[in-house]
C-alpha atoms as a PDB file:
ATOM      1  CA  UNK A   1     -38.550 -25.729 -70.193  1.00  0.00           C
ATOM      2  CA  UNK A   2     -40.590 -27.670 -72.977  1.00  0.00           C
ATOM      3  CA  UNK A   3     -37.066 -29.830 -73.621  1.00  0.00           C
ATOM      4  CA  UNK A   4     -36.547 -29.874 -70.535  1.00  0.00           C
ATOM      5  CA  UNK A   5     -39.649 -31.587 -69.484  1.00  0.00           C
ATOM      6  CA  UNK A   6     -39.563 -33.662 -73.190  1.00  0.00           C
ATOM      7  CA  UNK A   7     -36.548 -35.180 -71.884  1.00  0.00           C
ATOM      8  CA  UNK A   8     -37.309 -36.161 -68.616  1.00  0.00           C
ATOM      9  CA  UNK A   9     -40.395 -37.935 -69.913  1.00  0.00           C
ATOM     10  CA  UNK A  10     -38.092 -39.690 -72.141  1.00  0.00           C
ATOM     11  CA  UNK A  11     -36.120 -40.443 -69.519  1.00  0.00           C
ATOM     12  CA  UNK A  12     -38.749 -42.146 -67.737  1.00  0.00           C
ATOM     13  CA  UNK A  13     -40.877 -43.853 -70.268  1.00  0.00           C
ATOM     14  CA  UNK A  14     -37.108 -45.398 -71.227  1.00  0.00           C
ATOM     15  CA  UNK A  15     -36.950 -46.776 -67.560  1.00  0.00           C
ATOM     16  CA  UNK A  16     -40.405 -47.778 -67.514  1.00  0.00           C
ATOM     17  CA  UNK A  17     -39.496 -50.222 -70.570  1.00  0.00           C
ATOM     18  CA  UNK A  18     -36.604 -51.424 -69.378  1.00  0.00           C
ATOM     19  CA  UNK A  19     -38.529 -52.923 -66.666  1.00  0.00           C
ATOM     20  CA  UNK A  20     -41.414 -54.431 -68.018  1.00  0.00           C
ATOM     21  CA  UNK A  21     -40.592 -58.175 -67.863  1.00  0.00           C
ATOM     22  CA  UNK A  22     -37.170 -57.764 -66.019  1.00  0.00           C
ATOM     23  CA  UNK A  23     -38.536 -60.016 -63.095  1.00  0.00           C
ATOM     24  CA  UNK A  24     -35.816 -60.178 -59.854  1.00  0.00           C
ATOM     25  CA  UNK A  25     -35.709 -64.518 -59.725  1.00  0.00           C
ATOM     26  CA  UNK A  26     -34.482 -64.897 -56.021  1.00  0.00           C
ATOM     27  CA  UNK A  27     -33.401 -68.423 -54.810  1.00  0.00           C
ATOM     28  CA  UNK A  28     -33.838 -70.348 -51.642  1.00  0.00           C
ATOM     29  CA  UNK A  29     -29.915 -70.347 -49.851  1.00  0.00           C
ATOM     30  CA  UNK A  30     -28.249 -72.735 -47.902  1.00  0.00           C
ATOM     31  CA  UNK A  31     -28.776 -72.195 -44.534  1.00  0.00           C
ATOM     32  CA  UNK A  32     -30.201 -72.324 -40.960  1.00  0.00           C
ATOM     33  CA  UNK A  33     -33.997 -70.570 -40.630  1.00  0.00           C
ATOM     34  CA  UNK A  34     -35.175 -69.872 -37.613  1.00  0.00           C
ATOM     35  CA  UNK A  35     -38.959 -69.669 -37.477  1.00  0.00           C
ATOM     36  CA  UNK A  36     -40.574 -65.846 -37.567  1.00  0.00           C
ATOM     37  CA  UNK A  37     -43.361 -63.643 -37.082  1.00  0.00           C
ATOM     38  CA  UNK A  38     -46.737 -65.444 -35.642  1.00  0.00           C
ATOM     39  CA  UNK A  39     -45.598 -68.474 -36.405  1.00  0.00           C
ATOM     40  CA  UNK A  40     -47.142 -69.358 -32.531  1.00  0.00           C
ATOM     41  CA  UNK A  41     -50.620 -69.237 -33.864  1.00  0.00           C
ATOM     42  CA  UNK A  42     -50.259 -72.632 -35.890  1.00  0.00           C
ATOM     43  CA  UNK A  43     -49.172 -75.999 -34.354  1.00  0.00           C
ATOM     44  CA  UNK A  44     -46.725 -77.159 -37.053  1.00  0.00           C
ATOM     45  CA  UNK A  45     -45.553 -73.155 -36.164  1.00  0.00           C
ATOM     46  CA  UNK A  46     -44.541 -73.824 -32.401  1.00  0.00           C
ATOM     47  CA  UNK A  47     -43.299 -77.374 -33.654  1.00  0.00           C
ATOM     48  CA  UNK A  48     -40.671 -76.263 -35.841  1.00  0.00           C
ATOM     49  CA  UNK A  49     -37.493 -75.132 -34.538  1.00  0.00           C
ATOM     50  CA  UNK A  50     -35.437 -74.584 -37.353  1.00  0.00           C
ATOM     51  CA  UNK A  51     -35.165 -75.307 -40.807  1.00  0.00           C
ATOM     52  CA  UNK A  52     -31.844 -76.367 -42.583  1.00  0.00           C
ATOM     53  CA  UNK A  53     -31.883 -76.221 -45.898  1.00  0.00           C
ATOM     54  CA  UNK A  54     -28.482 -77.991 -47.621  1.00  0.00           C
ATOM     55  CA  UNK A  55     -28.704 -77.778 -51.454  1.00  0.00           C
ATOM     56  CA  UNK A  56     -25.158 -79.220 -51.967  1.00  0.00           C
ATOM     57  CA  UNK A  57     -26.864 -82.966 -50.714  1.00  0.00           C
ATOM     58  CA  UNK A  58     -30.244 -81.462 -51.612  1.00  0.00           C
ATOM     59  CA  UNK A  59     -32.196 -82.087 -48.358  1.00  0.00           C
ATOM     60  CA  UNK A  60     -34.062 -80.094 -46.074  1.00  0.00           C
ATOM     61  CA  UNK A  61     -34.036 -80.772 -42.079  1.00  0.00           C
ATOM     62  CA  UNK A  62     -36.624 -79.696 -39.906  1.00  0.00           C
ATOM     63  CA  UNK A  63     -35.933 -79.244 -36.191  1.00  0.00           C
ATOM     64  CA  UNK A  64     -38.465 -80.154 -33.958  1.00  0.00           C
ATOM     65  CA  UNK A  65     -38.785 -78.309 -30.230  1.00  0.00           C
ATOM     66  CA  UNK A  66     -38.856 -82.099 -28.861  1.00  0.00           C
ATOM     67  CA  UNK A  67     -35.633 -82.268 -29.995  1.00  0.00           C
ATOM     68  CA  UNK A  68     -36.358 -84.758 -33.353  1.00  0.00           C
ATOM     69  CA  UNK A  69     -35.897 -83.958 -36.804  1.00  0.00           C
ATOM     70  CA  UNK A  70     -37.084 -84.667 -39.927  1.00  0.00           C
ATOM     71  CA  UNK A  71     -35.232 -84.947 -43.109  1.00  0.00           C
ATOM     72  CA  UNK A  72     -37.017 -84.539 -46.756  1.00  0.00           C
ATOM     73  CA  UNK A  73     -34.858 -84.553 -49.865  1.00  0.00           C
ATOM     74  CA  UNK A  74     -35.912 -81.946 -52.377  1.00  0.00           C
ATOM     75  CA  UNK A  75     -35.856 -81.002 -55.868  1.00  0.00           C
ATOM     76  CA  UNK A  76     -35.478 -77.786 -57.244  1.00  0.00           C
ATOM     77  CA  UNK A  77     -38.540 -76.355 -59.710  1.00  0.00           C
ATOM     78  CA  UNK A  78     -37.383 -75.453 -63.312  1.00  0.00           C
ATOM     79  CA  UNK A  79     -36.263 -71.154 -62.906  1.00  0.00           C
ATOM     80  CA  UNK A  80     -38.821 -70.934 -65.892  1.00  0.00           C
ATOM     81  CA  UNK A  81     -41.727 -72.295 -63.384  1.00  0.00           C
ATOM     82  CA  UNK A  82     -40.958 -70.292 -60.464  1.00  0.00           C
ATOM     83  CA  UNK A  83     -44.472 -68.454 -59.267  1.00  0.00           C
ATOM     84  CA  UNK A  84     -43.996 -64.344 -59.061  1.00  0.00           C
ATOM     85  CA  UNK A  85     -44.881 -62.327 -56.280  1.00  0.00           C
ATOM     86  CA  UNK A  86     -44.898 -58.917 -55.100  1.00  0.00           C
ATOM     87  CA  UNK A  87     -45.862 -56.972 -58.143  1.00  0.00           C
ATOM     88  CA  UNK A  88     -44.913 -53.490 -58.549  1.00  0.00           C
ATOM     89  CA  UNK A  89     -45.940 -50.856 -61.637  1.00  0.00           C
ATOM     90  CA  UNK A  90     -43.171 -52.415 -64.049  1.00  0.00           C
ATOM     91  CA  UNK A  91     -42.138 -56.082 -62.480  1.00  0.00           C
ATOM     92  CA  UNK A  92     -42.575 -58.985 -59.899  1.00  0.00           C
ATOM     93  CA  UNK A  93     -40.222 -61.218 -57.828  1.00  0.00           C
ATOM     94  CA  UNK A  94     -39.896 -64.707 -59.032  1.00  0.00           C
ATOM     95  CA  UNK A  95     -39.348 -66.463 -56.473  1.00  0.00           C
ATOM     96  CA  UNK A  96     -37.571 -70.417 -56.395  1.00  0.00           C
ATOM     97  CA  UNK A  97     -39.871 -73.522 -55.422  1.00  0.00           C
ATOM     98  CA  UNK A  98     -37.786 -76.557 -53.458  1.00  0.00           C
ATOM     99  CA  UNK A  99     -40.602 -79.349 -53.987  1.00  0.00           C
ATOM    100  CA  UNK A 100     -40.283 -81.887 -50.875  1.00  0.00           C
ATOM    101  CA  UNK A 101     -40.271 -85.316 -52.265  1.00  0.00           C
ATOM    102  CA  UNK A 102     -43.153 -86.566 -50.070  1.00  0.00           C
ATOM    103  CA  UNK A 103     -46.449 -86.475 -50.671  1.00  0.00           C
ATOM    104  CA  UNK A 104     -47.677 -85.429 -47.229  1.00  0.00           C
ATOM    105  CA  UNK A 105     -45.468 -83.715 -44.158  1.00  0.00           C
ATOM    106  CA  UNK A 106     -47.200 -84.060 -41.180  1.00  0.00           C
ATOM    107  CA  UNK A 107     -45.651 -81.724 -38.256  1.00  0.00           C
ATOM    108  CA  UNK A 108     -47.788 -81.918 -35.147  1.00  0.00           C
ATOM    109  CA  UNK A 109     -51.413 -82.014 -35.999  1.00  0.00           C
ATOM    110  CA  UNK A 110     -50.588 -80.291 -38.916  1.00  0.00           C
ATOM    111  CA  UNK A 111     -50.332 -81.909 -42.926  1.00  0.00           C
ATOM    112  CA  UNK A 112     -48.840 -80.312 -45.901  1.00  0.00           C
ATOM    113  CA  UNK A 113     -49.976 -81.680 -49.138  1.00  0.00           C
ATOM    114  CA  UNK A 114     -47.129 -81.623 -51.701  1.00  0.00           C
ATOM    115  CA  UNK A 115     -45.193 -79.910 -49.816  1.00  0.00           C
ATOM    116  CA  UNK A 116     -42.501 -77.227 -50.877  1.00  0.00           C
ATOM    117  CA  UNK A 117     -40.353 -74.158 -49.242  1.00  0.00           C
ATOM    118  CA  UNK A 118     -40.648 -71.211 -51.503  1.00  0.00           C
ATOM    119  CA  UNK A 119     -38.539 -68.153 -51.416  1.00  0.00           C
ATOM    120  CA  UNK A 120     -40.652 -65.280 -50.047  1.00  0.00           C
ATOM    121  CA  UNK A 121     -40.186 -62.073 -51.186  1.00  0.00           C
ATOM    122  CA  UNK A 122     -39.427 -58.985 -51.301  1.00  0.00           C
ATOM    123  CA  UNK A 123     -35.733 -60.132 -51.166  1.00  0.00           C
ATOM    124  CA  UNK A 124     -35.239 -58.650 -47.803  1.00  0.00           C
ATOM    125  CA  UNK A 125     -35.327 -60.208 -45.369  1.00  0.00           C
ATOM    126  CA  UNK A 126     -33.909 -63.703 -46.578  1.00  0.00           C
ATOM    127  CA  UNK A 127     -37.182 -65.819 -45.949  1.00  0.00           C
ATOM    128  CA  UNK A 128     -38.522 -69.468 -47.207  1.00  0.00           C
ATOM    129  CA  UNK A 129     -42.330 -70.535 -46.256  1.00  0.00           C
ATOM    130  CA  UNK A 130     -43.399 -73.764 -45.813  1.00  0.00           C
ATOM    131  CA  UNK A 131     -46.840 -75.092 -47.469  1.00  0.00           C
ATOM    132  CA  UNK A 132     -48.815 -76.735 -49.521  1.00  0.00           C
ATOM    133  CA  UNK A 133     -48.115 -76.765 -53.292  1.00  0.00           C
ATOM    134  CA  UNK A 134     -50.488 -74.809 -55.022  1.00  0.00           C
ATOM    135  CA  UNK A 135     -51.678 -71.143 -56.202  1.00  0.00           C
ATOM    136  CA  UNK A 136     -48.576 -69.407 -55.435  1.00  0.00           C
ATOM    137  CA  UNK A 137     -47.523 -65.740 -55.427  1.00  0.00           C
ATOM    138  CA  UNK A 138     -49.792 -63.402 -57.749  1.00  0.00           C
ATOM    139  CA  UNK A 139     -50.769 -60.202 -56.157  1.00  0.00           C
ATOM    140  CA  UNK A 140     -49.405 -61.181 -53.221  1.00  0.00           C
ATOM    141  CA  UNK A 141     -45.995 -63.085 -51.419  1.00  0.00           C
ATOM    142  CA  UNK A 142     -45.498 -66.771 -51.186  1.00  0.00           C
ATOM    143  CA  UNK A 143     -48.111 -67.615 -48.495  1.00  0.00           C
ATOM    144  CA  UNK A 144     -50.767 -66.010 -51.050  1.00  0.00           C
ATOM    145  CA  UNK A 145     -52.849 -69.120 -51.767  1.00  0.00           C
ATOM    146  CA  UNK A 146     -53.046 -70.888 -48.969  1.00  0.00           C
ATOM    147  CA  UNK A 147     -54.726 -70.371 -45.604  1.00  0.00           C
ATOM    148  CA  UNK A 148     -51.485 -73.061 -43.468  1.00  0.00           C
ATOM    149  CA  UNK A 149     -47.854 -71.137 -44.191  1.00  0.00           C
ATOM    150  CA  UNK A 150     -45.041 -70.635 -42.037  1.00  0.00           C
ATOM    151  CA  UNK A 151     -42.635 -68.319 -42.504  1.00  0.00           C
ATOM    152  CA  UNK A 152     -38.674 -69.227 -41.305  1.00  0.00           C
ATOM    153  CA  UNK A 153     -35.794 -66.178 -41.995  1.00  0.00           C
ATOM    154  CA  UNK A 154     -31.689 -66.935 -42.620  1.00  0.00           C
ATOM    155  CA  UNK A 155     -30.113 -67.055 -39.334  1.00  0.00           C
ATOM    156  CA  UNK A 156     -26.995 -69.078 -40.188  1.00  0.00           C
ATOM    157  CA  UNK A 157     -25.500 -72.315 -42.037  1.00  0.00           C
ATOM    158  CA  UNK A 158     -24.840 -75.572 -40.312  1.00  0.00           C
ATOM    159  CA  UNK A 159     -25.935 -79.155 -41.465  1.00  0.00           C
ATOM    160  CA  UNK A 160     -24.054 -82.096 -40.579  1.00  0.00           C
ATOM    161  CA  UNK A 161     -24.915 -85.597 -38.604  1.00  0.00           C
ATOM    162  CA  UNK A 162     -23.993 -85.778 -34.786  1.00  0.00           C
ATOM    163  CA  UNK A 163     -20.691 -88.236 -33.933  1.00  0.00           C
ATOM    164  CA  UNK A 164     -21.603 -91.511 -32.883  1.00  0.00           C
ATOM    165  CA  UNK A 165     -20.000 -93.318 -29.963  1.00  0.00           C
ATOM    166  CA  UNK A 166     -20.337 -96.636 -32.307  1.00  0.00           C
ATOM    167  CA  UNK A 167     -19.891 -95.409 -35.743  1.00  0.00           C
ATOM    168  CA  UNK A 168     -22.338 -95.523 -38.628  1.00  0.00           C
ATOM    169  CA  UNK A 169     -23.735 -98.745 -39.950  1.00  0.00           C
ATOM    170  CA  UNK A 170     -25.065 -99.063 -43.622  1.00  0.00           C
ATOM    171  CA  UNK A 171     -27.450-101.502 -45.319  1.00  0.00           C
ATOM    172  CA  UNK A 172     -28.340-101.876 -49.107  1.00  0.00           C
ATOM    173  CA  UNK A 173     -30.485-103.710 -51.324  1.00  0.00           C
ATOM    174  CA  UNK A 174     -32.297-104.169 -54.418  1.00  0.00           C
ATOM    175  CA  UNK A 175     -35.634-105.976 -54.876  1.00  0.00           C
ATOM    176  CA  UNK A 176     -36.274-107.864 -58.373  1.00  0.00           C
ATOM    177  CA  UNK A 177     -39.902-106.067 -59.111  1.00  0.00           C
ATOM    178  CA  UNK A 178     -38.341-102.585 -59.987  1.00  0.00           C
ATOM    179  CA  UNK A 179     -34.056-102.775 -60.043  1.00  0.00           C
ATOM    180  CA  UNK A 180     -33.590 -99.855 -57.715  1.00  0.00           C
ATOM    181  CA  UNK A 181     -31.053 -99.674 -55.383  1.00  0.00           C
ATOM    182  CA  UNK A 182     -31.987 -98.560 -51.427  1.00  0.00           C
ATOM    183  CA  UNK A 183     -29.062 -97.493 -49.568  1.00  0.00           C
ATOM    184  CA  UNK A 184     -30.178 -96.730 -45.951  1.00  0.00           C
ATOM    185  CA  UNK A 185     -27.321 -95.444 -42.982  1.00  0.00           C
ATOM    186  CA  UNK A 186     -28.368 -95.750 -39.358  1.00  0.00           C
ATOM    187  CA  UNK A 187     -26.577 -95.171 -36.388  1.00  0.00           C
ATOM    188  CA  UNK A 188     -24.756 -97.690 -35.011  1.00  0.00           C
ATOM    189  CA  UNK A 189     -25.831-100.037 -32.605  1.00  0.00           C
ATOM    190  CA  UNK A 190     -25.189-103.266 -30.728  1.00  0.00           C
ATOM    191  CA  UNK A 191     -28.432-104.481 -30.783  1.00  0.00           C
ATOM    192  CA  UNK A 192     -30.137-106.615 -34.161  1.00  0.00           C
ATOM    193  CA  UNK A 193     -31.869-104.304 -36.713  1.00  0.00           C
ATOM    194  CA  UNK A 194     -34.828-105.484 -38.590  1.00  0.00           C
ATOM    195  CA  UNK A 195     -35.641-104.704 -41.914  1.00  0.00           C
ATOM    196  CA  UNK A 196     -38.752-103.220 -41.595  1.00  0.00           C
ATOM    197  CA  UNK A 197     -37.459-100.806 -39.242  1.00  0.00           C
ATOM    198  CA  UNK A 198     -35.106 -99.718 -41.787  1.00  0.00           C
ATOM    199  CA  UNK A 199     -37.523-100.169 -44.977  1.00  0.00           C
ATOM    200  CA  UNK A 200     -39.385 -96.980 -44.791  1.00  0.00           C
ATOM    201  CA  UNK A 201     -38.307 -94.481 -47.164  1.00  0.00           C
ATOM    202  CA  UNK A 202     -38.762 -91.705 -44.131  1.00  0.00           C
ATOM    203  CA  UNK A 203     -35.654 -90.084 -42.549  1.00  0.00           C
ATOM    204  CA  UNK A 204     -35.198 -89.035 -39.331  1.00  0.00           C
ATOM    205  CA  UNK A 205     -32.849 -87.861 -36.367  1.00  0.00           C
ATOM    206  CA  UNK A 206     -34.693 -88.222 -33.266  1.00  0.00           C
ATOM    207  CA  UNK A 207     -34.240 -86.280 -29.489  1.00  0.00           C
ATOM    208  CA  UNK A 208     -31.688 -89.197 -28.327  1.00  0.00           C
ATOM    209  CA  UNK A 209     -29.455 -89.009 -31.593  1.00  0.00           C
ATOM    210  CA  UNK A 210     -31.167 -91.822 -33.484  1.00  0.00           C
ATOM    211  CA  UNK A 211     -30.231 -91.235 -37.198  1.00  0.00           C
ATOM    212  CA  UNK A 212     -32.181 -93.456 -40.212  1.00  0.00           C
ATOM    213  CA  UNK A 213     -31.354 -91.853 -43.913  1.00  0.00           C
ATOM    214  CA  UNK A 214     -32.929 -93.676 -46.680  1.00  0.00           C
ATOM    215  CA  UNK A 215     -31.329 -92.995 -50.433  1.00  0.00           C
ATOM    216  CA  UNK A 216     -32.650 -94.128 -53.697  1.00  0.00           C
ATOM    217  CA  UNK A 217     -30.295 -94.839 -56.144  1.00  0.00           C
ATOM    218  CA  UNK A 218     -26.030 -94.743 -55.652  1.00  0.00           C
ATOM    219  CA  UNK A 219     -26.284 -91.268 -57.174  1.00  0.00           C
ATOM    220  CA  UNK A 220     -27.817 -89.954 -53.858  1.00  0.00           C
ATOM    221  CA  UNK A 221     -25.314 -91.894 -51.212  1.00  0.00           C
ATOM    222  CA  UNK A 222     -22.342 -89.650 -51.795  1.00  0.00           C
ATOM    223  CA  UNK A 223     -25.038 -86.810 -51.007  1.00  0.00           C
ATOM    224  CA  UNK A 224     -25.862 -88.723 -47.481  1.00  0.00           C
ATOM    225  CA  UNK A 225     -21.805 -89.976 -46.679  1.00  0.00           C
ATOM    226  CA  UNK A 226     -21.279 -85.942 -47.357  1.00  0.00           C
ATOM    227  CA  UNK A 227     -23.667 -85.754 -43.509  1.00  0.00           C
ATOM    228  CA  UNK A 228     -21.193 -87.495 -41.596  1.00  0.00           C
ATOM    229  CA  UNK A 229     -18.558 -86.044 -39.580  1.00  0.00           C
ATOM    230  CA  UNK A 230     -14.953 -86.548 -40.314  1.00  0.00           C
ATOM    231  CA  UNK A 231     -13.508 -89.457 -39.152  1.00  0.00           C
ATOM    232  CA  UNK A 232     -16.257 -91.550 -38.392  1.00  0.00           C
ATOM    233  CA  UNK A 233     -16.496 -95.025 -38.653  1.00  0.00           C
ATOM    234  CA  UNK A 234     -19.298 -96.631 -41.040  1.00  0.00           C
ATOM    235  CA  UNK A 235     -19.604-100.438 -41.104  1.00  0.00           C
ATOM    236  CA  UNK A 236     -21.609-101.376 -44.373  1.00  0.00           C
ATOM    237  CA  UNK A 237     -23.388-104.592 -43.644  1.00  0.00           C
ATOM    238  CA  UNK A 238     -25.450-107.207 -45.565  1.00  0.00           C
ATOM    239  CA  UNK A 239     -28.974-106.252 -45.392  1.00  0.00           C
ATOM    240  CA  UNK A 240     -30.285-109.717 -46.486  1.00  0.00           C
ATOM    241  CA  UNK A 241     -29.109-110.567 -42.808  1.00  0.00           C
ATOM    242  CA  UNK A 242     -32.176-107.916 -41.157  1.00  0.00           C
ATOM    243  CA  UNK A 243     -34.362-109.853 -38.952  1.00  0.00           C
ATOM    244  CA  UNK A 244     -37.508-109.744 -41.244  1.00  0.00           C
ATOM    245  CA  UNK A 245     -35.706-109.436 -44.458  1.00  0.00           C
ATOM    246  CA  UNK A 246     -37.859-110.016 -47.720  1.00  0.00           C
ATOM    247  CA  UNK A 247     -36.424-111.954 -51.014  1.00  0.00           C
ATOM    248  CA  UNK A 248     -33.644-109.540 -51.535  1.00  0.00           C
ATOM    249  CA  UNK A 249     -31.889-109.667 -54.982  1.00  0.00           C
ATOM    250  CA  UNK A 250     -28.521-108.349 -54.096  1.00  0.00           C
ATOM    251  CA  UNK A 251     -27.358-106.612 -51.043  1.00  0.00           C
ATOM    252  CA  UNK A 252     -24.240-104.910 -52.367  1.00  0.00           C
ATOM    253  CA  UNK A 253     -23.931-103.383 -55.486  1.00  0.00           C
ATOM    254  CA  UNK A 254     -21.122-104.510 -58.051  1.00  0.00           C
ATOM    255  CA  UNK A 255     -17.400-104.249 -57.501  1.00  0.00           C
ATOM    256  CA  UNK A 256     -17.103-100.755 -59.076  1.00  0.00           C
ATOM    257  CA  UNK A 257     -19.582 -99.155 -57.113  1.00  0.00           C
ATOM    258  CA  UNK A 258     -18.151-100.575 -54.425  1.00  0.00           C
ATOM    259  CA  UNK A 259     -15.225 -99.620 -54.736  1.00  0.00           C
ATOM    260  CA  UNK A 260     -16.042 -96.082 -55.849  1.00  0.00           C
ATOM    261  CA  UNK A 261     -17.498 -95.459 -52.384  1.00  0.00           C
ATOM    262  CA  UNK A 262     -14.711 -96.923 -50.911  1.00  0.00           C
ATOM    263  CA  UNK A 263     -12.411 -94.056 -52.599  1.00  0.00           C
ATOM    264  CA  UNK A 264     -15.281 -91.511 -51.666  1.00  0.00           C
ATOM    265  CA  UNK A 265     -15.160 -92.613 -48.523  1.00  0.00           C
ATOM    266  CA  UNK A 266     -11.387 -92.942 -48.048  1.00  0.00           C
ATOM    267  CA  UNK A 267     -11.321 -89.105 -49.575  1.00  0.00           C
ATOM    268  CA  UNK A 268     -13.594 -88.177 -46.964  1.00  0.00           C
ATOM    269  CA  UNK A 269     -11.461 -89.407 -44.005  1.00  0.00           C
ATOM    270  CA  UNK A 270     -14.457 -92.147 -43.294  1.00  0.00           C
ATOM    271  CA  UNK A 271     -13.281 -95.259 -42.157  1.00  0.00           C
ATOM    272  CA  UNK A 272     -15.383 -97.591 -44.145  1.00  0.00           C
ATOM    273  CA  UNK A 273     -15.556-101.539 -43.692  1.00  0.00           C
ATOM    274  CA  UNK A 274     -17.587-103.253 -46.415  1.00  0.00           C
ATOM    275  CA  UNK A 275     -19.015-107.197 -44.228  1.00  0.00           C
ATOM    276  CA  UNK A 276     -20.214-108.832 -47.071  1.00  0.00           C
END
């Protein structure tokens, strides 16, 4: 009885071991979230429809119930930085961080500070929050830390830009102070566009299909050309020709890039006419 009882305390304390610092990482998914629990109590809580989250074009889209949206890109926080949660006797959940890369989302009358979508845990259900960077996790989940956190569980996948009766239309430009590139698509129109409508690095769908998605850099257009449907038409158009239009350096990039998104394009079944 004595072995017996030996053993199975072996058995245990072996267990035990094995588990201290074997944390469960869980990461955010790509997906459709549809808001949960008493998310009604807040105003960003009734605001919020949905939340899309695409990590192959790394952006995040939040629905709005007045039929808008609002489009963040996001970056993903290092696995070795992601805040634990739920502790138990021999390990916690680590649990992913998508930083928003805005300082401030304001949804209704409410504003996030840094804010980021965290993976909630325990692992089931599939959840993300959204708040305010901070004090994450510890001895509790991923609203610990914060008094302003909405909760949003997996519901289904689907992220793509509506069709446009007129196509697409895209502007670019680089400003001599810093060398970046701005790549901005909008929906197409037949009225002039000025540039300081299209200037502001905020992206947005609104209730009547208006689409504005600002990219830095030509690394993060293939990421925004991935949004639109097949088939569509995109017009890319000289954005020193914006009503308003500042001392632009250069409104297309150089013939390579060009012509790499013209193969991108072509590979995508886009129909893309560069109007230099």
């Amino acid at each position: 009885m004595k072995g017996k009882l030996t053993a199975s305390v072996l058995i245990l304390l072996l267990a035990l071991l094995a588990g201290c610092g074997a944390d469960r990482h869980i990461e955010v998914s790509t997906g459709d979230y549809a808001r949960v629990r008493d998310t009604e109590t807040s105003d960003a809580g009734t605001a919020i429809e949905t939340v899309q989250v695409d990590r192959d074009n790394q952006t995040v889209w939040f629905a709005l119930a007045d039929g808008s949206q609002i489009i963040v890109p996001f970056t993903s926080r290092a696995r070795a930085a992601w805040p634990a949660g739920c502790p138990t006797n021999v390990s916690s959940t680590r649990m992913e961080v998508l930083d928003l890369e805005t300082e401030a989302l304001t949804i209704a009358s409410t504003i996030f500070e840094n804010p980021v979508l965290v993976r909630n845990c325990p692992p089931e259900p599939e959840e993300i929050v959204l708040r305010s960077d901070g004090e994450i996790g510890g001895g509790g989940d991923a609203c610990d830390g914060t008094s302003e956190c909405i909760p949003f569980e997996l519901s289904s996948v689907a992220t793509s830009l509506p069709h446009s009766m007129k196509g697409y239309e895209l502007y670019s430009w680089t400003m001599e102070e810093n060398g970046d590139w701005i790549y901005t698509l909008v929906t197409g129109t037949n009225r002039a566009k000025s540039y300081a409508e299209l200037a502001p690095p905020e992206s947005v769908i609104t209730a009547d299909d208006w689409v504005k998605i600002t990219a830095r850099e030509t690394s993060a257009l293939q990421s925004v050309l991935d949004l639109l449907p097949e088939g569509e038409t995109l017009l890319w158009l000289d954005a020193g020709q914006l009503e308003g239009a500042p001392a632009i350096e250069a409104s297309f990039p150089g013939q390579n890039v060009v012509r790499e998104i013209e193969q991108y394009c072509e590979h995508r079944d886009i129909g893309l006419e560069v109007i230099d």
